[in-house]
Protein backbone atom coordinates (compact mmCIF):
# COMPACT_ATOMS: atom_id res chain seq x y z
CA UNK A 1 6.24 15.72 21.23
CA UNK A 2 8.10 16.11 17.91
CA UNK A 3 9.08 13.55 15.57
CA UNK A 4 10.31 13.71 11.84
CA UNK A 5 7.49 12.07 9.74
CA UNK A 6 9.53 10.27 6.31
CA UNK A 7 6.53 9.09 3.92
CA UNK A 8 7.60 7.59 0.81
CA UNK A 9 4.03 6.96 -0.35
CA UNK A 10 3.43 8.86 -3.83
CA UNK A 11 5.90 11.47 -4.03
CA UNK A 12 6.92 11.10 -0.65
CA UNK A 13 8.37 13.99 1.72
CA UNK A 14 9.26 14.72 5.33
CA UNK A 15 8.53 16.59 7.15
CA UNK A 16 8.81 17.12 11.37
CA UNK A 17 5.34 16.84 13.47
CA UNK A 18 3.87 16.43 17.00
CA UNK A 19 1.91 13.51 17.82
CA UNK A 20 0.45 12.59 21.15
CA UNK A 21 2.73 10.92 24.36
CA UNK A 22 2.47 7.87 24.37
CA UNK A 23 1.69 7.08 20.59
CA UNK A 24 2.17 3.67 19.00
CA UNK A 25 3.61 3.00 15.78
CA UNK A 26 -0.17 0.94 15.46
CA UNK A 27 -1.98 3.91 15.98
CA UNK A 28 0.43 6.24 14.29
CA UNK A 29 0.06 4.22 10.87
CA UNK A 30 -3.56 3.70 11.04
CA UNK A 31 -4.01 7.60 10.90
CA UNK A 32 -1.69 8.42 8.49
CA UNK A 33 -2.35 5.66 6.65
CA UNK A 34 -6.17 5.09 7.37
CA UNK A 35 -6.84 2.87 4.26
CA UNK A 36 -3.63 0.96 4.26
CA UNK A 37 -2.60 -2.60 5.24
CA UNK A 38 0.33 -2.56 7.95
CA UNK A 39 1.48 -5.83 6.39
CA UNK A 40 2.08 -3.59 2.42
CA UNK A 41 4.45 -1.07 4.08
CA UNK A 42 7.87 -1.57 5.75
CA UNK A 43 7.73 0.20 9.18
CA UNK A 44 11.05 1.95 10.88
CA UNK A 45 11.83 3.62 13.74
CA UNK A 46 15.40 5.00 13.85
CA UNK A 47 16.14 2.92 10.61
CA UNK A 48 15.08 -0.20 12.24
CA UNK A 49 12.41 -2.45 11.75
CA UNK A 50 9.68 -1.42 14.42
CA UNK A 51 6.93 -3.43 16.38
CA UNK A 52 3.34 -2.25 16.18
CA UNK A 53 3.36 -1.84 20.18
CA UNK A 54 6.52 0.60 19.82
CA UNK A 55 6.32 3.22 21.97
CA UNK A 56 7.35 6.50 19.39
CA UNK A 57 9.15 8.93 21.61
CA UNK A 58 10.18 12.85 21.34
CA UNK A 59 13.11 13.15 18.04
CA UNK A 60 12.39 9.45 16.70
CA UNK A 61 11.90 9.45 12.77
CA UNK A 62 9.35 6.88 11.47
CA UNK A 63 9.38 6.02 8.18
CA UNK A 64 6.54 4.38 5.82
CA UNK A 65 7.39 3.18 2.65
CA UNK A 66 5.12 0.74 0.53
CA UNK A 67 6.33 -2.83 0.06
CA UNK A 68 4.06 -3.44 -3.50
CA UNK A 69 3.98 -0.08 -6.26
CA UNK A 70 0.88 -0.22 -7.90
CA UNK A 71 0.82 -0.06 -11.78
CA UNK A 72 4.44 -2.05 -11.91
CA UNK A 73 4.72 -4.24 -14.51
CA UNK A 74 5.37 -8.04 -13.16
């Protein structure tokens, strides 16, 4: 199924992409995201906040944007 993929890690982009049926937002972060922390990034589905047991379905957009920039000066 296809889903638009909004990464605003780095220099961010987005871009659309097929993933599996049935894919979590868990298991979708964890392999785009393989050395991350879940709890450093704000999640969304849809533009809302999303549960790691959400279910990511054909046209959703997920978005992953970090929650702590590093190098920014306190």
């Amino acid at each position: 199924m296809r889903i638009l993929y909004i990464n605003n890690d780095g220099g961010g982009f987005a871009n659309h992409i097929d993933v599996s049926e049935g894919t979590t937002v868990k298991q979708f972060f964890a392999e785009k995201v393989p050395h991350g922390r879940a709890q450093d990034y704000l999640i969304r589905v849809n533009r809302q906040a999303a549960a790691a047991d959400q279910v990511l379905c054909h046209g959703d957009r997920i978005s992953i944007t970090p929650t702590k920039i590093e190098g920014a000066a306190a």
